[in-house]
N, C-alpha and C. Protein backbone atom coordinates (compact mmCIF):
# COMPACT_ATOMS: atom_id res chain seq x y z
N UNK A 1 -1.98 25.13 5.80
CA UNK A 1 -3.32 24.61 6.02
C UNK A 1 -3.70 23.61 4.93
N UNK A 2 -3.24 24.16 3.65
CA UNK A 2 -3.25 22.77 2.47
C UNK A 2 -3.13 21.51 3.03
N UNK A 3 -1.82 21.65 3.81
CA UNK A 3 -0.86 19.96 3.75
C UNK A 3 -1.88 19.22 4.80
N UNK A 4 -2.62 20.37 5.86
CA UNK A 4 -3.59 19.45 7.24
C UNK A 4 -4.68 19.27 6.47
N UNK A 5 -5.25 19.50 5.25
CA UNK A 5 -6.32 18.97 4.68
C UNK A 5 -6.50 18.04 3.62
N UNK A 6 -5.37 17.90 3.21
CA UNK A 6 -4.89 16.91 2.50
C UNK A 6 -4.59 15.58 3.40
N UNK A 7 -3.97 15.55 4.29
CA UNK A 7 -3.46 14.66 4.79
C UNK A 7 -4.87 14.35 5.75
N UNK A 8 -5.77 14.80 6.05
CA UNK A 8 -7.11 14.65 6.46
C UNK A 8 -7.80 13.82 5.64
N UNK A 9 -8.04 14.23 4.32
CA UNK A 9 -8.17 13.23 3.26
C UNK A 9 -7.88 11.73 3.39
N UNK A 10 -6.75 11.56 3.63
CA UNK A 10 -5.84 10.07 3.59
C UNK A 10 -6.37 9.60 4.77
N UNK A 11 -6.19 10.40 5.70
CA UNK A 11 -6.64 9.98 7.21
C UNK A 11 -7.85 9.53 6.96
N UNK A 12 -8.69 10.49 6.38
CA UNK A 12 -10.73 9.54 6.28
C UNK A 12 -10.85 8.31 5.58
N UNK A 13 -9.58 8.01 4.17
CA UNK A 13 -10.38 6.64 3.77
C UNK A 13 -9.51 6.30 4.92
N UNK A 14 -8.67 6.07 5.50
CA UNK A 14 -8.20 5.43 6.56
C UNK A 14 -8.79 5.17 7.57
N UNK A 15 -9.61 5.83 7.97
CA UNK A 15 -10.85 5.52 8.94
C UNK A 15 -11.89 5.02 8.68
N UNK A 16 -12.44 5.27 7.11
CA UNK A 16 -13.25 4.39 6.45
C UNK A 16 -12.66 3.09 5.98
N UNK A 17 -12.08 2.79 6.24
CA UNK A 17 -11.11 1.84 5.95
C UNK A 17 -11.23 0.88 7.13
N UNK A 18 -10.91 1.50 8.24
CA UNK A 18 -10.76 0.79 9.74
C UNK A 18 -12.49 0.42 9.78
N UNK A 19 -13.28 1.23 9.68
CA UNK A 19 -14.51 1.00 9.61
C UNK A 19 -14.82 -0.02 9.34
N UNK A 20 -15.16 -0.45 7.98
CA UNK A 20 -14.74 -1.65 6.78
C UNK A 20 -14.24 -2.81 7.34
N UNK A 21 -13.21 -2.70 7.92
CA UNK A 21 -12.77 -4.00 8.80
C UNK A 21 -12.91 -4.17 10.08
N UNK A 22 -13.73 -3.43 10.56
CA UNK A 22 -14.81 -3.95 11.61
C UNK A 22 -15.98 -4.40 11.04
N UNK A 23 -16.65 -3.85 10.09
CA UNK A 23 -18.07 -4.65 10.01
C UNK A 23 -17.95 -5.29 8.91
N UNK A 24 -16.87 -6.02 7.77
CA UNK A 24 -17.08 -7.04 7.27
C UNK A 24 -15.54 -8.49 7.90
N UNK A 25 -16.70 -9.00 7.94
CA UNK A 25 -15.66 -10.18 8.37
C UNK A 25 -14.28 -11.07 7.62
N UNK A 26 -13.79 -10.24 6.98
CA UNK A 26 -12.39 -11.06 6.19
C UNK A 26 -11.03 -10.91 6.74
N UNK A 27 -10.33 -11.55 6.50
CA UNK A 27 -9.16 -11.55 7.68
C UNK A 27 -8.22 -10.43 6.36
N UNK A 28 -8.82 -9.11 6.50
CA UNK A 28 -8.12 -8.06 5.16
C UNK A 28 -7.87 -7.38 6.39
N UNK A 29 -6.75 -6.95 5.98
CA UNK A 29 -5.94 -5.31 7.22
C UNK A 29 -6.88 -3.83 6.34
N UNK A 30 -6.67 -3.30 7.82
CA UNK A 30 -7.92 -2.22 7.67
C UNK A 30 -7.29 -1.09 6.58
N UNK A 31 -5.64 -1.34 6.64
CA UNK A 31 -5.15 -0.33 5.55
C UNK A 31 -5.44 -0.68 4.03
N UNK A 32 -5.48 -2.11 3.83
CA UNK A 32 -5.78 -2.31 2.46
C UNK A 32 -7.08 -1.98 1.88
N UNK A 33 -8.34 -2.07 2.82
CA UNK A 33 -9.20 -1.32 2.66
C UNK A 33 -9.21 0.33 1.77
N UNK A 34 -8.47 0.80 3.02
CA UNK A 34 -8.29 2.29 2.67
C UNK A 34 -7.96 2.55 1.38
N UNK A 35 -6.40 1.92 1.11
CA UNK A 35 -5.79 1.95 0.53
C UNK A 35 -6.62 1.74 -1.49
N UNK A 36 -7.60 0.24 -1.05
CA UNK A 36 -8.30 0.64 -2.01
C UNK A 36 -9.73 1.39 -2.76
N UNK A 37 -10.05 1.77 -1.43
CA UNK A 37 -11.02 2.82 -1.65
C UNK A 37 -10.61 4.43 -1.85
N UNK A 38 -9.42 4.68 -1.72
CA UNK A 38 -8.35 5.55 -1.98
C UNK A 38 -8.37 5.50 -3.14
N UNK A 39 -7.93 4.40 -4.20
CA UNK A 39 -7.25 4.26 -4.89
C UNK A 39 -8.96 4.28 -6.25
N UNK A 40 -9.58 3.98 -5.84
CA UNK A 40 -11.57 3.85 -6.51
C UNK A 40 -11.37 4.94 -6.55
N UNK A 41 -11.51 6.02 -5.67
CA UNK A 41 -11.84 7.13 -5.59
C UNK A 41 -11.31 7.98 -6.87
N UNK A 42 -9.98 8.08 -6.78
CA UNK A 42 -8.84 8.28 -7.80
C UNK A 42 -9.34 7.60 -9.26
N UNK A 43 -9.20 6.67 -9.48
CA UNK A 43 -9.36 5.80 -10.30
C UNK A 43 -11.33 6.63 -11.28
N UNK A 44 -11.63 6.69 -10.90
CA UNK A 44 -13.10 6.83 -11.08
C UNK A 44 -13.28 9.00 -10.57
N UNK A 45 -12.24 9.04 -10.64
CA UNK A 45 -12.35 10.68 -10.44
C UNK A 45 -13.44 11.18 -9.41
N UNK A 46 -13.31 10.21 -8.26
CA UNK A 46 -14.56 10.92 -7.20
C UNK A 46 -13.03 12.21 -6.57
N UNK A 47 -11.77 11.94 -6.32
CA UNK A 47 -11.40 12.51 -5.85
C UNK A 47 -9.94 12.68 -6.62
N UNK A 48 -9.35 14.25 -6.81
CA UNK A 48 -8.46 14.61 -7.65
C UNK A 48 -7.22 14.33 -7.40
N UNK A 49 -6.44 13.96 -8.30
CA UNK A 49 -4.75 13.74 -7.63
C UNK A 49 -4.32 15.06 -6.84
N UNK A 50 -5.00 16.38 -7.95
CA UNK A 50 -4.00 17.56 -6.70
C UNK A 50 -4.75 17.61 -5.52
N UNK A 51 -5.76 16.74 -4.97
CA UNK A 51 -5.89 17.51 -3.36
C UNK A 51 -5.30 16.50 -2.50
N UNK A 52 -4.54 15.61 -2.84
CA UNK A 52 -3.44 14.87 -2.10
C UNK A 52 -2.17 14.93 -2.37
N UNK A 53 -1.73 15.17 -3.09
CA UNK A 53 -0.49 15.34 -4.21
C UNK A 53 0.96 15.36 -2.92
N UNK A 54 0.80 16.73 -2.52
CA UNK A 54 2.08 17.13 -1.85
C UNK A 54 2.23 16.43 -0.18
N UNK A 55 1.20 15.73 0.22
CA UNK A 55 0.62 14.95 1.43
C UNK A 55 1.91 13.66 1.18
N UNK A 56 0.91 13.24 -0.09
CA UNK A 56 1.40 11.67 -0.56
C UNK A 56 2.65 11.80 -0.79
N UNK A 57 3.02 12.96 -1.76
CA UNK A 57 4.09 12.64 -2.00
C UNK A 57 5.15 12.64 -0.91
N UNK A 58 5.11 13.40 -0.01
CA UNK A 58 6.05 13.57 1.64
C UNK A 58 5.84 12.00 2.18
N UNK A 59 4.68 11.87 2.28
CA UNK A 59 4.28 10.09 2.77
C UNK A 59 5.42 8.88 2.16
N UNK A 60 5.29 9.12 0.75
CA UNK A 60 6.14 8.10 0.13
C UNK A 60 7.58 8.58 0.87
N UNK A 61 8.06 9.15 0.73
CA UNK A 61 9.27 10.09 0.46
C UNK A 61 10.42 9.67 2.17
N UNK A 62 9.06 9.59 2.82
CA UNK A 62 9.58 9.29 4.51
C UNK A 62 9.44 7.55 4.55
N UNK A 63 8.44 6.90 3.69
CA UNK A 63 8.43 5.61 3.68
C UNK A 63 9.70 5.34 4.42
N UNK A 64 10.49 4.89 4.12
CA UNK A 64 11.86 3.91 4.17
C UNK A 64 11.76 4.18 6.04
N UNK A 65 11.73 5.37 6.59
CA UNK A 65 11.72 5.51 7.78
C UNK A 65 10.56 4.71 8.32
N UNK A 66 9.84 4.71 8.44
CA UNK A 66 8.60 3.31 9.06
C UNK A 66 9.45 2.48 8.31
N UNK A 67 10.11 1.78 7.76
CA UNK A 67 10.63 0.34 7.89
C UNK A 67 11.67 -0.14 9.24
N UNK A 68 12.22 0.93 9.59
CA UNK A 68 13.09 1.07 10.52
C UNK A 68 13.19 0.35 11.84
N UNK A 69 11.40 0.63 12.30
CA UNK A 69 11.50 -0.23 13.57
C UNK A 69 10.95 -1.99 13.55
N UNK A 70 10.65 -2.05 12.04
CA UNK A 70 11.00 -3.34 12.48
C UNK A 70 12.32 -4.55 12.11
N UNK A 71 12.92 -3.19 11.44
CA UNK A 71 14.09 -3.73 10.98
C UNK A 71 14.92 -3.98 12.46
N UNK A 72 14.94 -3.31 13.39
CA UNK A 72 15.15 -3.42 14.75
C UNK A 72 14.75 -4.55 15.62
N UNK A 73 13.18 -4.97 14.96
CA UNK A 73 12.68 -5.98 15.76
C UNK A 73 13.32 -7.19 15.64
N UNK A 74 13.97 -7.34 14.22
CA UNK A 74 14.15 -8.54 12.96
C UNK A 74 16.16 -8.70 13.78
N UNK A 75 16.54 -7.73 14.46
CA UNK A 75 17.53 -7.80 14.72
C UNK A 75 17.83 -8.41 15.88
N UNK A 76 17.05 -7.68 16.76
CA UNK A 76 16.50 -8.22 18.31
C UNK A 76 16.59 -9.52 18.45
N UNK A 77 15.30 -9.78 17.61
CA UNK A 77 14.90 -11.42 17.69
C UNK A 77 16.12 -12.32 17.15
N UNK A 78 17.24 -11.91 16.70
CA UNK A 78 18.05 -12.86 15.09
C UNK A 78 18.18 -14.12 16.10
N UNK A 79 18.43 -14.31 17.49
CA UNK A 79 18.30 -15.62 18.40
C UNK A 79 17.08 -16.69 17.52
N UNK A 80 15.84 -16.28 17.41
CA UNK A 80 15.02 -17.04 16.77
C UNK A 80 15.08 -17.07 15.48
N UNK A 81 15.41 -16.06 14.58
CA UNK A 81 15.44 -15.86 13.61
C UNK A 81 15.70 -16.88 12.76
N UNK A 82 17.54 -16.87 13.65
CA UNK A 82 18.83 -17.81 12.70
C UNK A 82 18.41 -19.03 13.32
N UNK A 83 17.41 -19.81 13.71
CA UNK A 83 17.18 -21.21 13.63
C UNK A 83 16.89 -21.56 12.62
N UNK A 84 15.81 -21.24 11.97
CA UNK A 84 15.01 -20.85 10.59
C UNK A 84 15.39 -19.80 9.63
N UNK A 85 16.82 -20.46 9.61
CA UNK A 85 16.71 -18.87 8.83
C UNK A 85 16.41 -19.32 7.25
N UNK A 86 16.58 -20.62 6.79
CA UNK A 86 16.12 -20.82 5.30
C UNK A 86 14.74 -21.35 4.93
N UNK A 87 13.62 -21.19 5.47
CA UNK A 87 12.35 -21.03 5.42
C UNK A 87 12.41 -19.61 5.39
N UNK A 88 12.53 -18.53 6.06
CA UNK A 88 12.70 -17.38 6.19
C UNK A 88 12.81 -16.76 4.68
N UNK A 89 14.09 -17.36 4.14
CA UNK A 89 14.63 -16.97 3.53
C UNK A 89 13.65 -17.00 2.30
N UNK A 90 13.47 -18.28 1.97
CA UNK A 90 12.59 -19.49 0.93
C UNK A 90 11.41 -18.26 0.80
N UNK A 91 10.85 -17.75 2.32
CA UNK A 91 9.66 -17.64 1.87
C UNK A 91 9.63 -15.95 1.47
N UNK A 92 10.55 -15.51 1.89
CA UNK A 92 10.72 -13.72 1.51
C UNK A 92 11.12 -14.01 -0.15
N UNK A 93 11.74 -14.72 -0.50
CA UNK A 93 12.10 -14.76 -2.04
C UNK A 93 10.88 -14.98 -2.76
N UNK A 94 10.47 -16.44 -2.58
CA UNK A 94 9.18 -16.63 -3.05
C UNK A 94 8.08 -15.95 -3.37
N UNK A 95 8.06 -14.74 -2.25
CA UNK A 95 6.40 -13.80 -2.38
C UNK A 95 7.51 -12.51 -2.77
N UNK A 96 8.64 -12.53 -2.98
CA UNK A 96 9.01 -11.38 -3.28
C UNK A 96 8.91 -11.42 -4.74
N UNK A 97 9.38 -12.69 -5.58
CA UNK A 97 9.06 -12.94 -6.84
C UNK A 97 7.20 -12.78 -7.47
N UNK A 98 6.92 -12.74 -6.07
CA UNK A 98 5.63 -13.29 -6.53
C UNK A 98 4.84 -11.42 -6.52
N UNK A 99 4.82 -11.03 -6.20
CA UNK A 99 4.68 -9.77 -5.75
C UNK A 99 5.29 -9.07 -6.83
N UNK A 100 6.34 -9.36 -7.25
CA UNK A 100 6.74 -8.64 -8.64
C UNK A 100 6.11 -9.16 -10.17
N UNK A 101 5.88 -10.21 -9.93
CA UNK A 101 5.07 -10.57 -11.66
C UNK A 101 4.11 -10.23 -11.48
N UNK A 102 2.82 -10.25 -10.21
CA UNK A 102 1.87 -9.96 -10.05
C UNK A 102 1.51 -7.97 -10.54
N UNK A 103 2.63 -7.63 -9.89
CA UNK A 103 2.63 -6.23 -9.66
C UNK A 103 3.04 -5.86 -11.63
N UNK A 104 3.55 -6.65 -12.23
CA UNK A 104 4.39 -6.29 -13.57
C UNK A 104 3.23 -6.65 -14.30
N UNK A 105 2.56 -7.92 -13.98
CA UNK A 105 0.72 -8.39 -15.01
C UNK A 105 -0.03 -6.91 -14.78
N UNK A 106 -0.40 -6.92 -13.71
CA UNK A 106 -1.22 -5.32 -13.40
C UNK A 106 -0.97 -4.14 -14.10
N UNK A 107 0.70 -4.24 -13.79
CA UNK A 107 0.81 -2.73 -14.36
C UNK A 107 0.44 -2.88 -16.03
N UNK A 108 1.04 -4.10 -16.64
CA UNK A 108 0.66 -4.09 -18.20
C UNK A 108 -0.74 -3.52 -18.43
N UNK A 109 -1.78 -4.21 -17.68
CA UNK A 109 -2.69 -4.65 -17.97
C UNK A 109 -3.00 -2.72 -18.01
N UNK A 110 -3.08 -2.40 -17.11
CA UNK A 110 -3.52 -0.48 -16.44
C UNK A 110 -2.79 0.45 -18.02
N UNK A 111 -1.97 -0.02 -18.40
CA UNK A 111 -1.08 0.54 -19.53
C UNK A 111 -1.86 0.17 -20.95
N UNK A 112 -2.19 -1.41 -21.12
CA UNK A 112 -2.81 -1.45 -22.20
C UNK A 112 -4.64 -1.00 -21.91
N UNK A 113 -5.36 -0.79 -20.45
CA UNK A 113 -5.99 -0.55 -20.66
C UNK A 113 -6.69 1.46 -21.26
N UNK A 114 -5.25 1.93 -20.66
CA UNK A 114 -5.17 3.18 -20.99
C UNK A 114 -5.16 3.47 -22.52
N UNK A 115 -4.51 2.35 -23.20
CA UNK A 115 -4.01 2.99 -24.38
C UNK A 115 -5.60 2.70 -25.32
N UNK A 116 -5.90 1.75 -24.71
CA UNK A 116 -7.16 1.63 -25.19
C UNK A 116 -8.30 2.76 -25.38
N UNK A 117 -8.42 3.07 -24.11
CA UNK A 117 -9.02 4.22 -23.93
C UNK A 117 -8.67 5.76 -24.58
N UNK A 118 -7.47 5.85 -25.10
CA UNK A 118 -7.08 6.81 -24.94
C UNK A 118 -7.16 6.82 -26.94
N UNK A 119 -7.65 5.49 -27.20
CA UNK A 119 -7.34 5.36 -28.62
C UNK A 119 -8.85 5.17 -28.63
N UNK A 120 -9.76 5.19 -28.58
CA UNK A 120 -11.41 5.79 -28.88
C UNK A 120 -11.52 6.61 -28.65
């Protein structure tokens, strides 16, 4: 009964989430919403790591499986694919680089702001 109330949890900002991207107009996916009102919540201790803990962690854990079907799609299509395939290419490298310094500035930043905190 833990794991269905936990995972209920995830499910509500997820619906508050979908919410969110119905009534404000930005071209944002309704998961990133969630994802960061999830993450506020956490962040600001409205809501505890253990009442999601063993949810999330199964969530991550199966990740790789949801990549699956569109790795299928990406196969399907390779007729269109391999016309383009070095734009394709250009542009998965590009935001993949980009996505990693971005993600490596952040994390510094969350690390030195901890230590900060943690040193007053």
């Amino acid at each position: 009964m833990r794991y269905f109330f936990q995972f209920l949890i995830i499910l509500g900002f997820a619906f508050v989430g979908e919410l969110l991207h119905y009534v404000i107009p930005l071209p944002i996916p309704a998961s990133i919403y969630g994802i960061i009102l999830l993450f506020l919540a956490l962040e600001f201790k409205i809501l505890k790591v253990k009442y999601i803990k063993e949810v999330s962690s199964f969530l991550i854990a199966t990740m790789p499986v949801m990549f699956l079907p569109p790795a299928v799609g990406v196969v399907e299509s390779w007729d269109l694919i391999g016309e383009s395939l070095m734009p394709f290419v250009t542009v998965t490298f590009c935001s993949t680089i980009f996505v990693m310094v971005i993600s490596g500035l952040v994390t510094q930043c969350a690390i030195r702001a901890k230590k900060r905190r943690e040193e007053k």
